[in-house]
C-alpha atoms as a PDB file:
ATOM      1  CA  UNK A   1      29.429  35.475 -15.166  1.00  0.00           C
ATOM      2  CA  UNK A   2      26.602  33.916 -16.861  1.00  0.00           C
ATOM      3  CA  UNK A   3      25.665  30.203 -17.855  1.00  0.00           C
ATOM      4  CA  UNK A   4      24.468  28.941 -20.774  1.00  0.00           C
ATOM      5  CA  UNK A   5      20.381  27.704 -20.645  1.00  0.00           C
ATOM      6  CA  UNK A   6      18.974  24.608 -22.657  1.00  0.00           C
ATOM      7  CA  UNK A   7      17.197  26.802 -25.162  1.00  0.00           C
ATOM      8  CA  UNK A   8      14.370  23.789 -24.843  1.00  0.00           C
ATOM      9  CA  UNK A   9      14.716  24.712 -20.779  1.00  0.00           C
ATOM     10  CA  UNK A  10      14.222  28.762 -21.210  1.00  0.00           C
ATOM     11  CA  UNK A  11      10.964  28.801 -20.678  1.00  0.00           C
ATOM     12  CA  UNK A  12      11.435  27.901 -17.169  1.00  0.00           C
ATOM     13  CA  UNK A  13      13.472  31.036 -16.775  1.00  0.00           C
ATOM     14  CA  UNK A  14       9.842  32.870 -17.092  1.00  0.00           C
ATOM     15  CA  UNK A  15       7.558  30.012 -15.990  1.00  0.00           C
ATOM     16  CA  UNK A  16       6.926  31.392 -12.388  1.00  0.00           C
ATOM     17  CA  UNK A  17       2.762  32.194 -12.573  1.00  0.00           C
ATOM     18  CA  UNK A  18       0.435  31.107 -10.180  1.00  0.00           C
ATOM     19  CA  UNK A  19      -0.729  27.466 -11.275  1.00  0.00           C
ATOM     20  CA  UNK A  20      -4.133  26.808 -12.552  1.00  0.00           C
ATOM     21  CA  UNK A  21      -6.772  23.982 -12.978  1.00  0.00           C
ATOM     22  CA  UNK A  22      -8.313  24.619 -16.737  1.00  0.00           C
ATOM     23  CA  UNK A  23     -11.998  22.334 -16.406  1.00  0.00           C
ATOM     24  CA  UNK A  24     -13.378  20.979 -19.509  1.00  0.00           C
ATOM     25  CA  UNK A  25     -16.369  18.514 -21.009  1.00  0.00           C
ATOM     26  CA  UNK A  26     -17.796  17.494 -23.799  1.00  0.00           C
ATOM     27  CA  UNK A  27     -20.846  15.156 -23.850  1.00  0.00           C
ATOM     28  CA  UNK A  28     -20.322  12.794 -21.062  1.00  0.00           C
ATOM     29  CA  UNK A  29     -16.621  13.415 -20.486  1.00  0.00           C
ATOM     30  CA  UNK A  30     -15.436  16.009 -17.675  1.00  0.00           C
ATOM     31  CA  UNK A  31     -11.194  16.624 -17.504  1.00  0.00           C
ATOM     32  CA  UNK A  32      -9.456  18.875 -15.034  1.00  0.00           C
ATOM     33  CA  UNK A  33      -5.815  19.332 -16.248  1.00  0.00           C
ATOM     34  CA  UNK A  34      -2.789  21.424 -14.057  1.00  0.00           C
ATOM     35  CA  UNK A  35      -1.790  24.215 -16.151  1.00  0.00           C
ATOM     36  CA  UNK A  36       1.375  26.799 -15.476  1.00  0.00           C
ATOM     37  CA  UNK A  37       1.234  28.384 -18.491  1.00  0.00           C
ATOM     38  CA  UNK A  38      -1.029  30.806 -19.235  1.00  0.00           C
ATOM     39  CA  UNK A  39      -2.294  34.831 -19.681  1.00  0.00           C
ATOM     40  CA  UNK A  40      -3.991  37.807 -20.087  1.00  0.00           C
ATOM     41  CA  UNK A  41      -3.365  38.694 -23.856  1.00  0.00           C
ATOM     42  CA  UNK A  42      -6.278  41.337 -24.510  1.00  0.00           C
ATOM     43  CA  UNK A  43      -8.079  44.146 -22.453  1.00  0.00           C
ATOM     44  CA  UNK A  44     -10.182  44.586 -25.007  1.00  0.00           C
ATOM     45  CA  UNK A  45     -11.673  42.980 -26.094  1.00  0.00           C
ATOM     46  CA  UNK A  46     -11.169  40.990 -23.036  1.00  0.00           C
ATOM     47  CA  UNK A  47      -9.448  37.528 -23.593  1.00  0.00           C
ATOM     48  CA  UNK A  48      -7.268  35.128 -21.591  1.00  0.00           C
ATOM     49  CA  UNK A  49      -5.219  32.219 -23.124  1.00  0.00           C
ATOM     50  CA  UNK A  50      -3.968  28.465 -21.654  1.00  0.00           C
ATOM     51  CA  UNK A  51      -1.247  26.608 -23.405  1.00  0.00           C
ATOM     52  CA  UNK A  52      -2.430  22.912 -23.111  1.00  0.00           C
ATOM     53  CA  UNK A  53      -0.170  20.149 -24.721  1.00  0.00           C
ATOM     54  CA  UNK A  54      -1.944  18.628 -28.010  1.00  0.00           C
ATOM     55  CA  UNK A  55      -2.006  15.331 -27.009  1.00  0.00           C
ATOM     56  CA  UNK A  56      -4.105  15.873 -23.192  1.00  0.00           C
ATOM     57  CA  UNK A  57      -7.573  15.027 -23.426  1.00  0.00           C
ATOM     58  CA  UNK A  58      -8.398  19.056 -22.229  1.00  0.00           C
ATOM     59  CA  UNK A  59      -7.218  19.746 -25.760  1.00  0.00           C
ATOM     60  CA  UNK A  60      -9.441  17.390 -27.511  1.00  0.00           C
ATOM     61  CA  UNK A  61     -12.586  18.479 -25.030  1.00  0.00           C
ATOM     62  CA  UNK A  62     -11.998  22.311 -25.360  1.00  0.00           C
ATOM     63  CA  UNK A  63     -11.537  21.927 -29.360  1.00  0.00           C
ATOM     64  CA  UNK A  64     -14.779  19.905 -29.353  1.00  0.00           C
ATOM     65  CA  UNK A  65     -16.970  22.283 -26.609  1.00  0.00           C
ATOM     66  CA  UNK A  66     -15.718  25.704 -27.311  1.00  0.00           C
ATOM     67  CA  UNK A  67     -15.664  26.465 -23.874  1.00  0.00           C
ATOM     68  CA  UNK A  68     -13.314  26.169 -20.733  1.00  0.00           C
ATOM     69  CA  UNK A  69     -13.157  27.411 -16.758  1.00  0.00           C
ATOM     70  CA  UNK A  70      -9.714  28.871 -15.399  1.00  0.00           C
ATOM     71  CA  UNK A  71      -9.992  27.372 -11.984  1.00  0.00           C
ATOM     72  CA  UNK A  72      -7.588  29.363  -9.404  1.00  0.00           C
ATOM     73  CA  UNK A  73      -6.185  27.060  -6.513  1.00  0.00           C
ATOM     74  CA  UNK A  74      -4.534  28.293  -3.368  1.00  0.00           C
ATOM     75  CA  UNK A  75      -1.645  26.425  -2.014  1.00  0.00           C
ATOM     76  CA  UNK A  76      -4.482  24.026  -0.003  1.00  0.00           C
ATOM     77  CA  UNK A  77      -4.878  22.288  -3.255  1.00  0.00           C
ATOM     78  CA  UNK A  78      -1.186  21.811  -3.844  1.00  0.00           C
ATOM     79  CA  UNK A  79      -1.283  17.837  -3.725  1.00  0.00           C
ATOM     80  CA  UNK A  80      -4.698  17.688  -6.274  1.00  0.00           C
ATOM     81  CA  UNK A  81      -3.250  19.820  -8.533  1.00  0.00           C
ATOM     82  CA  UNK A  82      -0.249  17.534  -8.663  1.00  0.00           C
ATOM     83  CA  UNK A  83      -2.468  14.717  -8.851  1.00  0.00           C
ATOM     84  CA  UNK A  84      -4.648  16.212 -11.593  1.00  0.00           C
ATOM     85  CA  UNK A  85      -1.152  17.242 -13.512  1.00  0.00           C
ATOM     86  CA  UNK A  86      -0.115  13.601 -13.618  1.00  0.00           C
ATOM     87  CA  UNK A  87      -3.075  11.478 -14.292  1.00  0.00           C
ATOM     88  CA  UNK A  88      -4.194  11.110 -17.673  1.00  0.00           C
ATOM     89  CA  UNK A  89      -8.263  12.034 -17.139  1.00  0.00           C
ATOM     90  CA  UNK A  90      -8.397   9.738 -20.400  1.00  0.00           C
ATOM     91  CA  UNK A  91      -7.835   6.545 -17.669  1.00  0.00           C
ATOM     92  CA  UNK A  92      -9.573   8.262 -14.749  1.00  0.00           C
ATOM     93  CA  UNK A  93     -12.434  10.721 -13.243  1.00  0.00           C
ATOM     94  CA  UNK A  94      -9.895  13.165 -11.851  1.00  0.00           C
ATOM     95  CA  UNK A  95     -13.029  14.921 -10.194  1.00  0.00           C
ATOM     96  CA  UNK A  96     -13.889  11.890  -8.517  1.00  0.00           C
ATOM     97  CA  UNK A  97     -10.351  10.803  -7.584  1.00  0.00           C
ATOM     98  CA  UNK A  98      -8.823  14.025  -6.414  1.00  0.00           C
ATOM     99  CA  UNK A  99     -11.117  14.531  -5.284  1.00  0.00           C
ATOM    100  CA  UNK A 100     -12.561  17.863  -6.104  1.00  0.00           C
ATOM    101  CA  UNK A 101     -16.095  19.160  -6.629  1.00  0.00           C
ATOM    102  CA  UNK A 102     -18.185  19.999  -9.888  1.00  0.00           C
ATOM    103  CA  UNK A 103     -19.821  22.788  -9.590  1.00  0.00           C
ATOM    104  CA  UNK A 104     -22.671  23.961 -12.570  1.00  0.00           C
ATOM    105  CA  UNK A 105     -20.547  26.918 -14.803  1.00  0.00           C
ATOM    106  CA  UNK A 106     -23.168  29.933 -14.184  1.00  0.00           C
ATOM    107  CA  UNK A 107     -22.809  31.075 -18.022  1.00  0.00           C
ATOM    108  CA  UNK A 108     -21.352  27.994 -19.319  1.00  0.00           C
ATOM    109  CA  UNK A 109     -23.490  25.156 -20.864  1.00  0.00           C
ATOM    110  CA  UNK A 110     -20.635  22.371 -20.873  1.00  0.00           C
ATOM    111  CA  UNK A 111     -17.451  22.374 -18.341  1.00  0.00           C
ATOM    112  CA  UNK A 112     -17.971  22.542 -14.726  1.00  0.00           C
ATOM    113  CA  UNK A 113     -15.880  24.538 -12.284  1.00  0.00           C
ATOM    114  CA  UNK A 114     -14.080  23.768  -9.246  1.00  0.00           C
ATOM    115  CA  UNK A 115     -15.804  24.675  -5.906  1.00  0.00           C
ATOM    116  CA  UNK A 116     -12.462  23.811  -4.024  1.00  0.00           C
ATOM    117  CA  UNK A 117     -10.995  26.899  -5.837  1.00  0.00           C
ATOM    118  CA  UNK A 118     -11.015  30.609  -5.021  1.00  0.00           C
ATOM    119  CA  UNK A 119     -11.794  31.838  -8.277  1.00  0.00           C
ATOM    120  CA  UNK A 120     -12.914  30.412 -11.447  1.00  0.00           C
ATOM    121  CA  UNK A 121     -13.402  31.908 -14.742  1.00  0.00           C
ATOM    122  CA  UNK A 122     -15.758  31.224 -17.516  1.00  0.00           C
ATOM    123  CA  UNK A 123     -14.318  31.274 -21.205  1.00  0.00           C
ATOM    124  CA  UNK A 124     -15.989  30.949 -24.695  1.00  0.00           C
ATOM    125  CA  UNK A 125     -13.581  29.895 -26.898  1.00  0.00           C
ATOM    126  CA  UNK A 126     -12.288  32.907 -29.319  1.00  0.00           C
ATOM    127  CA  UNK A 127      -9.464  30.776 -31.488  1.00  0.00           C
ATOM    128  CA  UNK A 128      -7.150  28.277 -31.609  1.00  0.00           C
ATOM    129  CA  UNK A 129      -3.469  28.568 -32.356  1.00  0.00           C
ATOM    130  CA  UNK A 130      -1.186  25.484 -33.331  1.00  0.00           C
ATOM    131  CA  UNK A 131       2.355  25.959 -32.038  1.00  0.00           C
ATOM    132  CA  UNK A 132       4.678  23.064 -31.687  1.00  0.00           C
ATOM    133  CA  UNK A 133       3.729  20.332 -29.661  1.00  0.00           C
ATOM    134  CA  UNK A 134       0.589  22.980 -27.626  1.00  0.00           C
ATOM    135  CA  UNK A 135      -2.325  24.691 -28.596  1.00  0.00           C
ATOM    136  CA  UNK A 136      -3.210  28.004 -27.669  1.00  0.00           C
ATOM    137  CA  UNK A 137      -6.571  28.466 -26.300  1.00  0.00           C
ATOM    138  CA  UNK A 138      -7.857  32.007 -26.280  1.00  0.00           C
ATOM    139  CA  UNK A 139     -10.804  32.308 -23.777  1.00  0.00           C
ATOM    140  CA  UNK A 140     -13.338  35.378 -23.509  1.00  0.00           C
ATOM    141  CA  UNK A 141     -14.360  35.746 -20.189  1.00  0.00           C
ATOM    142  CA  UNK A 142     -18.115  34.908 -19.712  1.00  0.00           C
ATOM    143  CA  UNK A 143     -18.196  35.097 -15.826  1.00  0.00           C
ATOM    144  CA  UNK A 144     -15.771  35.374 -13.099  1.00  0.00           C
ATOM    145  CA  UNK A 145     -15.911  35.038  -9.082  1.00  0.00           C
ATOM    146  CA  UNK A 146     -13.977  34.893  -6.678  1.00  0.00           C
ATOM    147  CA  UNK A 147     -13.936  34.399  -2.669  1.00  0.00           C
ATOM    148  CA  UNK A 148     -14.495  37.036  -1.030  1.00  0.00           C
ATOM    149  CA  UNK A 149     -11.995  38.827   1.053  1.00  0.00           C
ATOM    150  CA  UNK A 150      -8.993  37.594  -0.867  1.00  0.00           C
ATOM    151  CA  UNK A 151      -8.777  39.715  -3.829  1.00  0.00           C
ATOM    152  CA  UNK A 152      -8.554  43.884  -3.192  1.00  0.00           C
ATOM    153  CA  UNK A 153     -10.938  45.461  -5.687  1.00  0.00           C
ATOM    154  CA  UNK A 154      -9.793  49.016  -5.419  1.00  0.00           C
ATOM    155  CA  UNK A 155      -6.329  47.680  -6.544  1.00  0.00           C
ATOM    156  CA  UNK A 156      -6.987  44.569  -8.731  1.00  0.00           C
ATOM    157  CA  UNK A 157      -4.816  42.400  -7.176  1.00  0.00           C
ATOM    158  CA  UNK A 158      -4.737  39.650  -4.858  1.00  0.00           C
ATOM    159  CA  UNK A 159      -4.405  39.732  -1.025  1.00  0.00           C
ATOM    160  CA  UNK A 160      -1.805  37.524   0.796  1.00  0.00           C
ATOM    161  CA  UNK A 161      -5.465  35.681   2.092  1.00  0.00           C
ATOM    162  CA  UNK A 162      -4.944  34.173  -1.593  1.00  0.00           C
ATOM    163  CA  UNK A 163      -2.106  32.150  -0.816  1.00  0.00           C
ATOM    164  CA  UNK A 164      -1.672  31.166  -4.325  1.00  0.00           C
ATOM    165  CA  UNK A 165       0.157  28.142  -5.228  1.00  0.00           C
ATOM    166  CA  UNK A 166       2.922  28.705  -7.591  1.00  0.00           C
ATOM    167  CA  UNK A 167       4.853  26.289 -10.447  1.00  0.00           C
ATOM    168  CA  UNK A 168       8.817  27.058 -10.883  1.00  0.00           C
ATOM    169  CA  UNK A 169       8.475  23.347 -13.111  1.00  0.00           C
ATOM    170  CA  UNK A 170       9.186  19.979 -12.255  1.00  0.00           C
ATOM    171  CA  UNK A 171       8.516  19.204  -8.466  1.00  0.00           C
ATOM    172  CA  UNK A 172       9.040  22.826  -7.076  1.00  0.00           C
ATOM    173  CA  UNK A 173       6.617  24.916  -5.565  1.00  0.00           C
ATOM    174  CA  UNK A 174       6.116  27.975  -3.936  1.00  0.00           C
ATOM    175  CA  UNK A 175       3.466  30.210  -1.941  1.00  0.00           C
ATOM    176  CA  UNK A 176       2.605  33.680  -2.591  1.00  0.00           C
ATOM    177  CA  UNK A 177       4.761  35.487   0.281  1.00  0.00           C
ATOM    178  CA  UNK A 178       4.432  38.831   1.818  1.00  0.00           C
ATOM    179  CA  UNK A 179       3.587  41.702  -0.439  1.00  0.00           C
ATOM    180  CA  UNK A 180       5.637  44.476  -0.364  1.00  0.00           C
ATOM    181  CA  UNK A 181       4.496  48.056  -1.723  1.00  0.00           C
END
């Protein structure tokens, strides 16, 4: 037998991804915001999307800049991310209170990336998409790294070294477990 789901609550039914830290700046403002949703959405040409709520501050910076950094943390980071998902960065420095590290974007002129993390991306802005109360960002990757030894080449995917932190909503969390092939 099956229940009935909140249709406003469905989207927890998918909302399972690895969580993210999207960096941002525009002129003298910097903003790390927590991010669960997100995606690939184009091979080619390549681009990468973040849904970000209208009313953060990210969505005002990355509207204004044209840029943002995708900002992978493992489960180390659990606690900042948390922290960075429930301050407004309109009231604080969440760089300086998490605290985290800025790091100079390699192909970026603007946002700064996360050394604490084990991979960051670097997106130009492609568009913009208004849907209800979020924006869609869609990101071209400019430059991406990652640690090395944690992510298997050969394969494209991550190694359980990652030990991605994962969002199921609200206050639970989950590591990346064993993989199984």
């Amino acid at each position: 037998m099956k229940k009935e789901v909140d249709k406003k609550r469905a989207c927890r039914l998918i909302n399972s991804g690895n969580l993210i830290l999207v960096s941002c700046s525009y002129k003298d403002k910097d903003n790390i915001t927590t991010c669960a949703w997100h995606s690939p959405c184009s091979h080619t040409p390549a681009c990468l999307l973040v849904a970000l709520a209208k009313k953060h501050l990210s969505s005002e910076l990355i509207r204004k800049s044209k840029e943002f950094i995708i900002n992978i943390p493992s489960w180390q980071l659990k606690d900042k991310a948390v922290f960075c998902g429930s301050n407004s960065g309109r009231d604080i420095d969440k760089f300086q209170k998490a605290p985290l590290t800025r790091e100079k974007a390699l192909k970026l002129s603007k946002a700064s990336k996360i050394k604490e993390c084990i991979a960051n991306i670097e997106c130009s802005l492609i568009d913009i998409k208004e849907i209800g109360d979020h924006f869609l960002f869609f990101g071209e990757p400019v430059y991406a790294e990652v640690v090395e030894g944690i992510f298997d080449f050969d394969n494209i995917v991550w190694k359980e070294e990652a030990d991605l932190l994962f969002h199921f909503g609200g206050k639970f969390f989950a590591k990346q477990g064993p993989f199984i092939s």
